[in-house]
PDB file of N, CA and C in Angstrom:
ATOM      1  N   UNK A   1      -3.490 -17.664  -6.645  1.00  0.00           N
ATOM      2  CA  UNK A   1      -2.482 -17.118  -7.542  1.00  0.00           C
ATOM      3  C   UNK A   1      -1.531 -16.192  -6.776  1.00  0.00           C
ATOM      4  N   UNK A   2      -0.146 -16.342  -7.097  1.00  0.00           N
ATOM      5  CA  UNK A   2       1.050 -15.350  -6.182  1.00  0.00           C
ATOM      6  C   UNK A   2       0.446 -13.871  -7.092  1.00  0.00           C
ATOM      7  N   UNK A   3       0.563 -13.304  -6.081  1.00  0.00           N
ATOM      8  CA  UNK A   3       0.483 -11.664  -6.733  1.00  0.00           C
ATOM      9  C   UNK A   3       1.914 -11.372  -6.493  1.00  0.00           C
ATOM     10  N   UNK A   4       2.182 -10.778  -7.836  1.00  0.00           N
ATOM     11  CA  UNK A   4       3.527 -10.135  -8.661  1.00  0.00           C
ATOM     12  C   UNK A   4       3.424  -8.826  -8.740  1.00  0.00           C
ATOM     13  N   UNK A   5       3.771  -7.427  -8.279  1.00  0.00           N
ATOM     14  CA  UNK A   5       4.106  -6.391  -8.652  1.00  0.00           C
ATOM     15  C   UNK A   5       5.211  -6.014  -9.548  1.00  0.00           C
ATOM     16  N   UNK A   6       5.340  -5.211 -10.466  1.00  0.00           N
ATOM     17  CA  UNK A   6       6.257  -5.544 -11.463  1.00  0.00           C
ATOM     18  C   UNK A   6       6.272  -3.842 -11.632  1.00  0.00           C
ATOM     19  N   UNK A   7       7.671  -3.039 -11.012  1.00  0.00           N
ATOM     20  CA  UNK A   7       7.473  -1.764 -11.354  1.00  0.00           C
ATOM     21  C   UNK A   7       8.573  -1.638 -12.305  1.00  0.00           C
ATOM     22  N   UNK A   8       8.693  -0.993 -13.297  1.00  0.00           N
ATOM     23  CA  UNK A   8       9.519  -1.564 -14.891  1.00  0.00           C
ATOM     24  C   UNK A   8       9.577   0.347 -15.374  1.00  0.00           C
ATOM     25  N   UNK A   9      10.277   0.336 -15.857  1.00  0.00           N
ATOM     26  CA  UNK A   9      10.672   1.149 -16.885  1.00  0.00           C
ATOM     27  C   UNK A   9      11.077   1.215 -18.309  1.00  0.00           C
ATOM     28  N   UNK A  10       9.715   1.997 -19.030  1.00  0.00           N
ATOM     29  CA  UNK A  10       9.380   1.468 -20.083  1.00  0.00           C
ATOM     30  C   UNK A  10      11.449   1.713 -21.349  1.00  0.00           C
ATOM     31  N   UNK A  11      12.030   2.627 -21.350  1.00  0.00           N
ATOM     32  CA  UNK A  11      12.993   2.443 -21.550  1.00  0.00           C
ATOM     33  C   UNK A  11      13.928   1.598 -21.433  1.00  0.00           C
ATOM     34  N   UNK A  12      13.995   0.663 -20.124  1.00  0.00           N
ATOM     35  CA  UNK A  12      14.991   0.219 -19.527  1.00  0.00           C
ATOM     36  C   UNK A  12      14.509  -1.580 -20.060  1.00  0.00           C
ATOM     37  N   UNK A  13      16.375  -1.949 -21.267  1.00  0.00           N
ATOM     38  CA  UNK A  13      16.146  -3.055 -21.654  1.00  0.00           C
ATOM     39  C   UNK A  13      16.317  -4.424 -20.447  1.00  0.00           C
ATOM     40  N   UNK A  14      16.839  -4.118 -19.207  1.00  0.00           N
ATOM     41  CA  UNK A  14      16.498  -5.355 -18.375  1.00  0.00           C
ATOM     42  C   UNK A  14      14.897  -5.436 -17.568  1.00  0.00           C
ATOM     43  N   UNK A  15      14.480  -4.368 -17.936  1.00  0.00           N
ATOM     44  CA  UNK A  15      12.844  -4.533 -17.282  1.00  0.00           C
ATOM     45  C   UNK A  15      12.270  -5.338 -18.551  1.00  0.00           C
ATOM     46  N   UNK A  16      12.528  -5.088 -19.933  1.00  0.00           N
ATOM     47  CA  UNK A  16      11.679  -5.322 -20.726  1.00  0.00           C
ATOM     48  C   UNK A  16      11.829  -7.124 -20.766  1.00  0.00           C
ATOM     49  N   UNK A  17      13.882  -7.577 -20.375  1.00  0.00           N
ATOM     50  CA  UNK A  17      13.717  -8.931 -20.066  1.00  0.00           C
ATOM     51  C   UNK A  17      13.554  -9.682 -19.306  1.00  0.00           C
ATOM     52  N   UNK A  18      13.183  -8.981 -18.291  1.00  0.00           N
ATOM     53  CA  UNK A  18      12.607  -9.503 -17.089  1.00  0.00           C
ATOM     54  C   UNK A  18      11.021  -9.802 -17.248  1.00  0.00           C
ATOM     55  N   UNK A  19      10.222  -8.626 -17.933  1.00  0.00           N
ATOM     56  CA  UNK A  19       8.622  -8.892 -18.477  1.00  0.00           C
ATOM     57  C   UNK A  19       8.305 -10.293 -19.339  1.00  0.00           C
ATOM     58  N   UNK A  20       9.630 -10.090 -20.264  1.00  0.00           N
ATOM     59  CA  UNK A  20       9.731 -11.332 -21.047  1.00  0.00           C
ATOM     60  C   UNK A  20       9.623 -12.801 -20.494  1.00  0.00           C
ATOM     61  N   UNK A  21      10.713 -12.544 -19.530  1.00  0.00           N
ATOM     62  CA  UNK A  21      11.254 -14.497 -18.710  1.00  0.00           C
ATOM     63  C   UNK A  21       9.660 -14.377 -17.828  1.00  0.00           C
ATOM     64  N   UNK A  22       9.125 -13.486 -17.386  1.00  0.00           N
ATOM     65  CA  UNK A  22       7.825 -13.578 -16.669  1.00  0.00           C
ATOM     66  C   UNK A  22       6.507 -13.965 -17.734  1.00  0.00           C
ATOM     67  N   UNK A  23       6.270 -13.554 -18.555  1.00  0.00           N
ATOM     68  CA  UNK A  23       5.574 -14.024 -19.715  1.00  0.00           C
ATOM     69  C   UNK A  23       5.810 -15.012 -20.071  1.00  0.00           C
ATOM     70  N   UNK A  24       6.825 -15.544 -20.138  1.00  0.00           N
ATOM     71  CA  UNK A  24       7.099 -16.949 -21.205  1.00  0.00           C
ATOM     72  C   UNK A  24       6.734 -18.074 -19.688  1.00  0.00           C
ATOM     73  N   UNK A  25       6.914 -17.674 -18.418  1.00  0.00           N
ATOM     74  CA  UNK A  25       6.432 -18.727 -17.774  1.00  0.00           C
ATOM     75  C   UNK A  25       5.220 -18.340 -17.137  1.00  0.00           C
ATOM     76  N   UNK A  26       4.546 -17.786 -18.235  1.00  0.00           N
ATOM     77  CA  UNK A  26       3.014 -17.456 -17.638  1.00  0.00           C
ATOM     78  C   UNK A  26       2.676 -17.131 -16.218  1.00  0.00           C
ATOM     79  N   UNK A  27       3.778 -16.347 -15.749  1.00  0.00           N
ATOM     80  CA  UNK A  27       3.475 -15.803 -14.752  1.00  0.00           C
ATOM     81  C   UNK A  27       2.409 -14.571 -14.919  1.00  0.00           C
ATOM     82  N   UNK A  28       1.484 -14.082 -14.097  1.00  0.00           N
ATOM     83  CA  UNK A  28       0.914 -12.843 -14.004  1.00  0.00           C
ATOM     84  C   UNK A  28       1.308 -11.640 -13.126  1.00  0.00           C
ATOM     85  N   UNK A  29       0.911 -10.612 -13.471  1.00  0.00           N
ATOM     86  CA  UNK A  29       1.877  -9.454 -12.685  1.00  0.00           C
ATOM     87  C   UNK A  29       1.291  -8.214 -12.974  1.00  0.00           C
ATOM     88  N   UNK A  30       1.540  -7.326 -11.981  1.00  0.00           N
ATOM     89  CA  UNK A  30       0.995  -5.980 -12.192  1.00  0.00           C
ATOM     90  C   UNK A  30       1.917  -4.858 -12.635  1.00  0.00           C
ATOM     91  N   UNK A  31       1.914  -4.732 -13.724  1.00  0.00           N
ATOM     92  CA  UNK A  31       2.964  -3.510 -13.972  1.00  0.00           C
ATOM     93  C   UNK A  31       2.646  -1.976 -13.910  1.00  0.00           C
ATOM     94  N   UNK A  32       4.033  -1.235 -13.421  1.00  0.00           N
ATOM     95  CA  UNK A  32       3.801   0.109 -13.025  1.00  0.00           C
ATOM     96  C   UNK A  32       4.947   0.571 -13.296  1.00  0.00           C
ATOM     97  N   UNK A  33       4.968   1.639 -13.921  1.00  0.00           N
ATOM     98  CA  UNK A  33       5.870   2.901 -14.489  1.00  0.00           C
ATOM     99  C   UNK A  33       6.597   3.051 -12.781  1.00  0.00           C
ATOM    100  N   UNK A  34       7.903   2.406 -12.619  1.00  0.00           N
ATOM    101  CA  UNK A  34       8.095   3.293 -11.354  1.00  0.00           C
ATOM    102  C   UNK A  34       8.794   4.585 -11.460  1.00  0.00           C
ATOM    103  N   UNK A  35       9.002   5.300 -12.820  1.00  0.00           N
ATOM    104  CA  UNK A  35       9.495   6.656 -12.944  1.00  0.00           C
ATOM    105  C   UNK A  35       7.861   7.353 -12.617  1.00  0.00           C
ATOM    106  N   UNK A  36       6.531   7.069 -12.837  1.00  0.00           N
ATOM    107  CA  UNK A  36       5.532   8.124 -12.622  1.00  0.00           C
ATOM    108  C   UNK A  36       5.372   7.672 -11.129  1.00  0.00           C
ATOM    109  N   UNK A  37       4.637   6.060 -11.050  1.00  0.00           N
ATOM    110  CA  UNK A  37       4.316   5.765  -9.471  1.00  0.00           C
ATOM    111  C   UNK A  37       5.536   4.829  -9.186  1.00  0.00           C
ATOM    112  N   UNK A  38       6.582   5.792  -8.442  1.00  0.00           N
ATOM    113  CA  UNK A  38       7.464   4.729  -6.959  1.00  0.00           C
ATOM    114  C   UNK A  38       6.968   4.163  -6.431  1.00  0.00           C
ATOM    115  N   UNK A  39       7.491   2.942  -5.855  1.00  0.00           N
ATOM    116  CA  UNK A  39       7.389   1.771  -5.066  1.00  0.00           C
ATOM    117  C   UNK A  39       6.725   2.614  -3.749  1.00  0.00           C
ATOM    118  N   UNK A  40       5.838   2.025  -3.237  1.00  0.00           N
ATOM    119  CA  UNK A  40       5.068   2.353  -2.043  1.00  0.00           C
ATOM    120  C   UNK A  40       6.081   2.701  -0.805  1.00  0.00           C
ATOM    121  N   UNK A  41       5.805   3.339  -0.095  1.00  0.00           N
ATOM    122  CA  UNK A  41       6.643   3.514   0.963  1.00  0.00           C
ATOM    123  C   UNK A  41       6.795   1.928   2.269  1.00  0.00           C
ATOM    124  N   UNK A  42       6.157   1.107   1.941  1.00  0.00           N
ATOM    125  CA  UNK A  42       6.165   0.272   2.509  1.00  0.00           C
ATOM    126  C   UNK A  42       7.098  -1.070   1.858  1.00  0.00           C
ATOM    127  N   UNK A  43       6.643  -0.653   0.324  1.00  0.00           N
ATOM    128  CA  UNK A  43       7.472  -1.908  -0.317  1.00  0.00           C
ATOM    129  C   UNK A  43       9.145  -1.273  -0.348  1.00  0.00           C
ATOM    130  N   UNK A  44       9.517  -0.281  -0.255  1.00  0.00           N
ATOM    131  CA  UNK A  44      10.847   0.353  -0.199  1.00  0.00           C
ATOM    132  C   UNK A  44      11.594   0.136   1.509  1.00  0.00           C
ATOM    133  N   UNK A  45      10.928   0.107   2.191  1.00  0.00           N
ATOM    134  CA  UNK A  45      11.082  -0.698   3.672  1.00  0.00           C
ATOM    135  C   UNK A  45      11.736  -1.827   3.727  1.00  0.00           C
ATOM    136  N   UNK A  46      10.617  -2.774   2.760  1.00  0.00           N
ATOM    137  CA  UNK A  46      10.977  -4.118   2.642  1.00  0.00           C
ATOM    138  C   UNK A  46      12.066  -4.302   1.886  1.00  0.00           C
ATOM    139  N   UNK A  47      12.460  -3.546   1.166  1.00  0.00           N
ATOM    140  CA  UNK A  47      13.708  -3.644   0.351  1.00  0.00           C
ATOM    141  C   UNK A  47      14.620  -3.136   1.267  1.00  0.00           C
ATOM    142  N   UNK A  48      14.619  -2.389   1.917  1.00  0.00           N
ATOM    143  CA  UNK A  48      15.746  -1.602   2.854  1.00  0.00           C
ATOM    144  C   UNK A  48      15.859  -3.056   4.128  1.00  0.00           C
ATOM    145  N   UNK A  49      15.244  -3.509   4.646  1.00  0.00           N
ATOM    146  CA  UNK A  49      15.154  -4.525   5.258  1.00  0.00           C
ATOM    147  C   UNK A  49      15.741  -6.034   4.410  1.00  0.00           C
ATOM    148  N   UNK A  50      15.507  -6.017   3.350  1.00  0.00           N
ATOM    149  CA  UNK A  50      16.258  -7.640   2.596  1.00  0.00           C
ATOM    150  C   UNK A  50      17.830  -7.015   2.542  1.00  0.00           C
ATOM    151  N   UNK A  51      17.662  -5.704   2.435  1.00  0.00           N
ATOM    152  CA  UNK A  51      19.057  -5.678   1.319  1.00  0.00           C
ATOM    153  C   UNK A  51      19.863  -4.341   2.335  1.00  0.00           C
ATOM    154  N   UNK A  52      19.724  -4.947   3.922  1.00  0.00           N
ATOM    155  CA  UNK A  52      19.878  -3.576   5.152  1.00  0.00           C
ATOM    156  C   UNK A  52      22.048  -4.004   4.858  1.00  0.00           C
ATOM    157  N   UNK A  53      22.461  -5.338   4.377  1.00  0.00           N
ATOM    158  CA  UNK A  53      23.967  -5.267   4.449  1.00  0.00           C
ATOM    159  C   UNK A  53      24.961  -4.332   3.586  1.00  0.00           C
ATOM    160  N   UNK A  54      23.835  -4.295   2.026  1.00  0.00           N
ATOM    161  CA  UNK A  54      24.395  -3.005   1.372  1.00  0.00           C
ATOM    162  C   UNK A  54      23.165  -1.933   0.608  1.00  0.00           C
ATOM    163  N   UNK A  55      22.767  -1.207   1.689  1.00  0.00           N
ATOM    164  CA  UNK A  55      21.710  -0.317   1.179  1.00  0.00           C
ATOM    165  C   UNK A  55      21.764   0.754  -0.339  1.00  0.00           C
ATOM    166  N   UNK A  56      23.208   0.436  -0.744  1.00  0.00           N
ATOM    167  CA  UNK A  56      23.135   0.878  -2.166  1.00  0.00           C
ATOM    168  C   UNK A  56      22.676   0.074  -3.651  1.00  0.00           C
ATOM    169  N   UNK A  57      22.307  -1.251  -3.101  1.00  0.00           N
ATOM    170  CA  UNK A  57      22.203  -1.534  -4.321  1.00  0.00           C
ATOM    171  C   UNK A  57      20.442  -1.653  -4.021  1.00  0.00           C
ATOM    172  N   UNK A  58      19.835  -0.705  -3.760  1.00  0.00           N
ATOM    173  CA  UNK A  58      18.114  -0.029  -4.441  1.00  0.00           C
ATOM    174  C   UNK A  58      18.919   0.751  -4.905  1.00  0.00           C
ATOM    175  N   UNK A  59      19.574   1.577  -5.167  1.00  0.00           N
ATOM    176  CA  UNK A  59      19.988   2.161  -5.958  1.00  0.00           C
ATOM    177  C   UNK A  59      20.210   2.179  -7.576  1.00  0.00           C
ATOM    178  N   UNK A  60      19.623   3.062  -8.653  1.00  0.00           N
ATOM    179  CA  UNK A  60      20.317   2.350  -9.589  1.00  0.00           C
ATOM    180  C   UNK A  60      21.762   3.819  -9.739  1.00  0.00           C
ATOM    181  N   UNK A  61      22.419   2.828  -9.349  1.00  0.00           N
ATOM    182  CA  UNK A  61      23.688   3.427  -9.660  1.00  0.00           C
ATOM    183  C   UNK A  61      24.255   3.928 -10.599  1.00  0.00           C
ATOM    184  N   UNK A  62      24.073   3.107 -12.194  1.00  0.00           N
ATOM    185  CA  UNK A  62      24.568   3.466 -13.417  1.00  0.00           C
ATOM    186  C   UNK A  62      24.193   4.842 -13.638  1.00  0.00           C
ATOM    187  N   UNK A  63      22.132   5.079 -13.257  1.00  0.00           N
ATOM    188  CA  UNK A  63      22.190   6.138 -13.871  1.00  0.00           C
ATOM    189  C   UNK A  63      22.366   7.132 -14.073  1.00  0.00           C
ATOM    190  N   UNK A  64      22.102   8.183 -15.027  1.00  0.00           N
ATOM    191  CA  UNK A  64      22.921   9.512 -14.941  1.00  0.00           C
ATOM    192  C   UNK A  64      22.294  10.523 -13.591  1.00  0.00           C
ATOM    193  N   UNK A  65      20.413   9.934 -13.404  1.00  0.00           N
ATOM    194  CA  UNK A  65      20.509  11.180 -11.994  1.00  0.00           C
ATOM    195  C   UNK A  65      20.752  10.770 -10.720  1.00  0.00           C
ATOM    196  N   UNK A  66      21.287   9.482 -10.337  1.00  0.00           N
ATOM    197  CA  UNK A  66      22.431   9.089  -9.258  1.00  0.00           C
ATOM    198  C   UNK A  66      23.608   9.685  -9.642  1.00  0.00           C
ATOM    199  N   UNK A  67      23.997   9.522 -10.951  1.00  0.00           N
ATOM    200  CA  UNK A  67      25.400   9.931 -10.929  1.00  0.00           C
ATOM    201  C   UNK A  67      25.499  11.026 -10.725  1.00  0.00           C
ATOM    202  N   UNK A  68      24.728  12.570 -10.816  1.00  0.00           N
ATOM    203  CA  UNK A  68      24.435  13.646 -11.145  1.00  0.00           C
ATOM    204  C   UNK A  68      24.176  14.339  -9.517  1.00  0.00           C
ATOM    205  N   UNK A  69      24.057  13.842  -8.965  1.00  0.00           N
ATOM    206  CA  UNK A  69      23.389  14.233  -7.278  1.00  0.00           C
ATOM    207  C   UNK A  69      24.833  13.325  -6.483  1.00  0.00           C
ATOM    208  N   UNK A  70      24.937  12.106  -6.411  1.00  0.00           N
ATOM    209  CA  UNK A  70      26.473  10.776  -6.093  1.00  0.00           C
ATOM    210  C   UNK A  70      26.189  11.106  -4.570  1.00  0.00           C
ATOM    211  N   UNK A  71      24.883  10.790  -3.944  1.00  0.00           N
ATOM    212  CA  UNK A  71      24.886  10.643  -2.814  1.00  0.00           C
ATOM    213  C   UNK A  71      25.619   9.781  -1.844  1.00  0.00           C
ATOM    214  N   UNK A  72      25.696  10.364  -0.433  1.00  0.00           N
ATOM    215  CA  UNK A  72      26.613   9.366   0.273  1.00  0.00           C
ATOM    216  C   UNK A  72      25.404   8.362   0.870  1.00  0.00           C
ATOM    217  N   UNK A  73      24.680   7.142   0.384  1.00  0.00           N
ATOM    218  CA  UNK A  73      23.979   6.643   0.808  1.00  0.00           C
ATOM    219  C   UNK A  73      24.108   5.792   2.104  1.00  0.00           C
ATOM    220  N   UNK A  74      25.060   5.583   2.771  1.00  0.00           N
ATOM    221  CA  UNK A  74      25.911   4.906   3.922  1.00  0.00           C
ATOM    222  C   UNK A  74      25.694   6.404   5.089  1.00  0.00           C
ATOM    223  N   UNK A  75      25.826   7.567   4.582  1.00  0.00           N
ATOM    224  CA  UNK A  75      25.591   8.656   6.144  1.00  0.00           C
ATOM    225  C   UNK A  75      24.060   9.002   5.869  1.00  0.00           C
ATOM    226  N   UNK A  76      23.101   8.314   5.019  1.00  0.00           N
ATOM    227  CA  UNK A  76      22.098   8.956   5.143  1.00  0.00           C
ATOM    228  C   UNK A  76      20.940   7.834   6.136  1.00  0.00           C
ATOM    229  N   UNK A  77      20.238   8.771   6.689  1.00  0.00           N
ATOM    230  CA  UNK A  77      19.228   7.761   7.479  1.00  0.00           C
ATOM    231  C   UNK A  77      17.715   6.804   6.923  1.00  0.00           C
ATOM    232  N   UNK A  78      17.410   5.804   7.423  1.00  0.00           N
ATOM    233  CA  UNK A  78      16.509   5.254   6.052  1.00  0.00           C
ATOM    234  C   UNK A  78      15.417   6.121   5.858  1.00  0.00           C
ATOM    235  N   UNK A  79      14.764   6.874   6.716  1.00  0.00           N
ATOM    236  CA  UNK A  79      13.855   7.766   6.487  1.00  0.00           C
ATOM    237  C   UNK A  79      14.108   8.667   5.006  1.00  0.00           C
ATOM    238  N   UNK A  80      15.477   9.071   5.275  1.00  0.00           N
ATOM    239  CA  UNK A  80      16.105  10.325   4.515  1.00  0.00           C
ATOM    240  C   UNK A  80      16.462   9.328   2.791  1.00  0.00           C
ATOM    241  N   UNK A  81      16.551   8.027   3.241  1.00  0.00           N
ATOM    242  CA  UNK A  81      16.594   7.200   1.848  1.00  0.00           C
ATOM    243  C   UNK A  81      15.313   7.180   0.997  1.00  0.00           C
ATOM    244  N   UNK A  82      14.669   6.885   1.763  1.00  0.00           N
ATOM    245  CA  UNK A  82      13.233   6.624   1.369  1.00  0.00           C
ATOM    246  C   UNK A  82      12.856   8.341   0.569  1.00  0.00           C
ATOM    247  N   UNK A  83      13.164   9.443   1.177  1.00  0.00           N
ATOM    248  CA  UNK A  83      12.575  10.114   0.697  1.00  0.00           C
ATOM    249  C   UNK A  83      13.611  10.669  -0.634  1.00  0.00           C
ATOM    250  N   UNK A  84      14.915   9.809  -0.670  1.00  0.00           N
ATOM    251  CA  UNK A  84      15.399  10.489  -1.733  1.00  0.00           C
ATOM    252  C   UNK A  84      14.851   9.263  -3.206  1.00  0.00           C
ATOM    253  N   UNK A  85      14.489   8.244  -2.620  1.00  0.00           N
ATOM    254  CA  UNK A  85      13.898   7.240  -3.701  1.00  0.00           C
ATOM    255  C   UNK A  85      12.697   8.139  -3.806  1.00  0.00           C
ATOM    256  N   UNK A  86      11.696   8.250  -3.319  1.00  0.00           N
ATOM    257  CA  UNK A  86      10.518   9.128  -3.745  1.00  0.00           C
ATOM    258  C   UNK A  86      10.894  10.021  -4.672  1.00  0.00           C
ATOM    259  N   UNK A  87      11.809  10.636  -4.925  1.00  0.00           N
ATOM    260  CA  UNK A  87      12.131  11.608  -5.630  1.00  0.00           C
ATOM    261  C   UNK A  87      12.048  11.830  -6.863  1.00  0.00           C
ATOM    262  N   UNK A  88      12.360  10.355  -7.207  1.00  0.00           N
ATOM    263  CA  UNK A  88      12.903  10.274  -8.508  1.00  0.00           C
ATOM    264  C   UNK A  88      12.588   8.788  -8.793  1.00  0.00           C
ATOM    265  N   UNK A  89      12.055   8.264  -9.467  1.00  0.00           N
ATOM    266  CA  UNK A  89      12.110   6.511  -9.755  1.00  0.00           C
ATOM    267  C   UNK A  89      13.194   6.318 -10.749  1.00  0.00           C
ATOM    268  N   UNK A  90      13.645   7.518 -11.199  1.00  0.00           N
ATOM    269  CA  UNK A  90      15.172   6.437 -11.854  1.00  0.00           C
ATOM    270  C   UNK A  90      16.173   6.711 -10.384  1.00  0.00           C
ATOM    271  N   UNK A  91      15.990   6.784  -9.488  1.00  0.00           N
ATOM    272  CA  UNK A  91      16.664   6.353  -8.396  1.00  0.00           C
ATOM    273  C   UNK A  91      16.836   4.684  -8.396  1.00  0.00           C
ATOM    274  N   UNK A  92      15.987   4.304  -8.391  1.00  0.00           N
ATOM    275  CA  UNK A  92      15.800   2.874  -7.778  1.00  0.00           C
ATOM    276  C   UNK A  92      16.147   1.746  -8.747  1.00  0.00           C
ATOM    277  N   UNK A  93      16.549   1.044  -8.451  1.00  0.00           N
ATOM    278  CA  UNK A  93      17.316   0.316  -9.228  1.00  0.00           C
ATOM    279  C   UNK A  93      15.622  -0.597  -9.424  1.00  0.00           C
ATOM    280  N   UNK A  94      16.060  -0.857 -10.822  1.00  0.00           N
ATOM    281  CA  UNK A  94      14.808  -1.644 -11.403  1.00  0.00           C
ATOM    282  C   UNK A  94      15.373  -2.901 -12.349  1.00  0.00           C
ATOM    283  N   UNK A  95      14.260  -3.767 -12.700  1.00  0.00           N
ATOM    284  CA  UNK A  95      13.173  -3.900 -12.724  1.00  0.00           C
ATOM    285  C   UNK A  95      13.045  -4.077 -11.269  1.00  0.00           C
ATOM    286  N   UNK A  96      11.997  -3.408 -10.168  1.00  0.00           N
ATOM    287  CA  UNK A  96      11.921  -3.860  -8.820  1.00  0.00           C
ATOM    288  C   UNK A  96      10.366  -4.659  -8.609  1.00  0.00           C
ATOM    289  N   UNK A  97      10.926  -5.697  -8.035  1.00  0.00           N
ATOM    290  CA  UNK A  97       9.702  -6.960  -7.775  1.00  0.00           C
ATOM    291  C   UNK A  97       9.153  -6.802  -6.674  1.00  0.00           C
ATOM    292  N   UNK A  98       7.689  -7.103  -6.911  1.00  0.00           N
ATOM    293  CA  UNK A  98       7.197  -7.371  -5.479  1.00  0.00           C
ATOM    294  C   UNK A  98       6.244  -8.608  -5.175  1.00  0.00           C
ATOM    295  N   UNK A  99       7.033  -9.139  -4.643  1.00  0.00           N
ATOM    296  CA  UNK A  99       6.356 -10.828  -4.606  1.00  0.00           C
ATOM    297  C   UNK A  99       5.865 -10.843  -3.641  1.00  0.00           C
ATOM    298  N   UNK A 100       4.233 -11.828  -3.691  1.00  0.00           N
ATOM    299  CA  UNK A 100       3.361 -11.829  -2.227  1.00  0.00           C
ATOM    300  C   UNK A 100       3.163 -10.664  -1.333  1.00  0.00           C
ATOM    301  N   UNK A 101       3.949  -9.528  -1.593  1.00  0.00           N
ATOM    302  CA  UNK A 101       4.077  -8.223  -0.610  1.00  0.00           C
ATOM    303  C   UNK A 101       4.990  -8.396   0.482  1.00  0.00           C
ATOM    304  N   UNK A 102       5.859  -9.828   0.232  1.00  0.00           N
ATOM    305  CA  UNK A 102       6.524  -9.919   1.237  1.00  0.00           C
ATOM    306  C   UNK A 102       8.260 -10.021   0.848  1.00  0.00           C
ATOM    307  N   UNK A 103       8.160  -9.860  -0.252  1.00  0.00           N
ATOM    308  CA  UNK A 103       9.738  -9.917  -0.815  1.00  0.00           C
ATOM    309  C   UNK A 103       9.878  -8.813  -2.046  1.00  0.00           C
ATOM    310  N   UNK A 104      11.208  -8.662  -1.842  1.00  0.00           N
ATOM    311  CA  UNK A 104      11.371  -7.849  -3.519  1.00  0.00           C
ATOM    312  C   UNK A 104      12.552  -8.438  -3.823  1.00  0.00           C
ATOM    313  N   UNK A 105      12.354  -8.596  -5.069  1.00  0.00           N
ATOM    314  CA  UNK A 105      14.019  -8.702  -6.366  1.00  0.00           C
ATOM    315  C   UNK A 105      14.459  -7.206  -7.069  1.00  0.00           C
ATOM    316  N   UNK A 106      15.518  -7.209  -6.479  1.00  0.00           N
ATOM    317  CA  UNK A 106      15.641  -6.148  -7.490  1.00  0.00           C
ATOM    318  C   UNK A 106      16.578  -6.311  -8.571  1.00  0.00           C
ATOM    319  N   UNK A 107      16.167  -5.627 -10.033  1.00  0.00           N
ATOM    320  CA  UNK A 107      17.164  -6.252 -11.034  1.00  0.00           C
ATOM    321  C   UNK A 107      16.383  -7.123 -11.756  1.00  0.00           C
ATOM    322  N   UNK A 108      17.051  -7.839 -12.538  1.00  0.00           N
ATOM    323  CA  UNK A 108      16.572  -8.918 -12.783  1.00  0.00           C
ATOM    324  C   UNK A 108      18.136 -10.061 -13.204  1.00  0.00           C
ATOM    325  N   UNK A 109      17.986 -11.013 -12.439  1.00  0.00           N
ATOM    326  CA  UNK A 109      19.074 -12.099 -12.706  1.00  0.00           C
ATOM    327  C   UNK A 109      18.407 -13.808 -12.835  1.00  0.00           C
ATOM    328  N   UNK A 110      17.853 -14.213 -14.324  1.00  0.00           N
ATOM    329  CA  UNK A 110      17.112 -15.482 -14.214  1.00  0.00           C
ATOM    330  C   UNK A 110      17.437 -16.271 -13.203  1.00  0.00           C
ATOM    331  N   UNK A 111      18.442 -16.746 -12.659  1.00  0.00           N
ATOM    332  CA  UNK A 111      18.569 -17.908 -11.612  1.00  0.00           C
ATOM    333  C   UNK A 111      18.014 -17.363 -10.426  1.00  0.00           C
ATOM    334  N   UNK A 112      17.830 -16.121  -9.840  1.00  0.00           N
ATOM    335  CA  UNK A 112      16.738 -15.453  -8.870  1.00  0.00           C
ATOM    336  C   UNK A 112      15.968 -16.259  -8.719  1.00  0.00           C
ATOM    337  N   UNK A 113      14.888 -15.172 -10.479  1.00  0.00           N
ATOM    338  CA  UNK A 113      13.706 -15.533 -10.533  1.00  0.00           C
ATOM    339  C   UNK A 113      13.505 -16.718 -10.801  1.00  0.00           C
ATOM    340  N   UNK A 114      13.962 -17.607 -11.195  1.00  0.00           N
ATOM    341  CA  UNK A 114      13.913 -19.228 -11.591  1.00  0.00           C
ATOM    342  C   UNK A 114      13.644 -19.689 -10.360  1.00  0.00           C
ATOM    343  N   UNK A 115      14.779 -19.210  -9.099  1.00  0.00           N
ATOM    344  CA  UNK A 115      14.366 -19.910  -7.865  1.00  0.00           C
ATOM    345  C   UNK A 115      13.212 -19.627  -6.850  1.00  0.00           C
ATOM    346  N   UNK A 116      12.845 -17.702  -7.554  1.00  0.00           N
ATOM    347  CA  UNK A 116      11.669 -17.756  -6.286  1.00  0.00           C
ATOM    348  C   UNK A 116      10.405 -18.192  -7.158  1.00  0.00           C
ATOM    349  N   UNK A 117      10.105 -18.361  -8.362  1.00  0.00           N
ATOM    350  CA  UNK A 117       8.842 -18.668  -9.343  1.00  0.00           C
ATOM    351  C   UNK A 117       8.906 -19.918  -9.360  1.00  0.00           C
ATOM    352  N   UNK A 118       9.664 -21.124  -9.160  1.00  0.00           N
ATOM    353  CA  UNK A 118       9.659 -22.226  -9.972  1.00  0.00           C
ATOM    354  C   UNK A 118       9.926 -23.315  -9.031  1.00  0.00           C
TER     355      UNK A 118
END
């Protein structure tokens, strides 16, 4: 069986349809509050590594405590990223996936997940 990490925010209506399109194709998955437990310092790597061409979108940008802090994420170093995602899990742009331990989605956009599940 693929192991699915699934860190979601129970507020946030694209985590809840992302849980959904994962349920309806009987996928299994581990879900985690990433506002109490953030993404591991290792799975935030791997995201900084898929997504090294524009390191703002782990970001969740919309929300109000990005907007509230409007870091320059381009002069900061990934160490110094990592520890400003620790900070806060409404930092991170969610729903954030962790597939096999070797990939993440972040977001959720069905034709993604359609292509890495199916």
């Amino acid at each position: 069986m693929k192991k699915i990490i699934f860190y979601s925010y129970l507020k946030c209506s694209t985590c809840r349809k992302a849980a959904k399109w994962l349920d309806k194709k009987d996928l299994k998955y581990q879900i985690i509050d990433i506002v109490k437990d953030p993404p591991l310092i290792n799975y935030l790597n791997l995201a900084l590594e898929q997504y090294s061409e524009d390191k703002k979108k782990i970001f969740n940008t919309r929300g109000k405590v990005f907007k509230s802090i409007n870091p320059d994420i381009y002069s900061l170093s990934r160490e110094e990223i990592i520890q400003l995602l620790l900070s806060d899990g409404k930092l991170i742009k969610r729903p954030f996936l962790v597939y096999e331990e070797e990939k993440v989605i972040l977001g959720f956009n069905e034709i993604e997940y359609a292509k890495q599940f199916m």
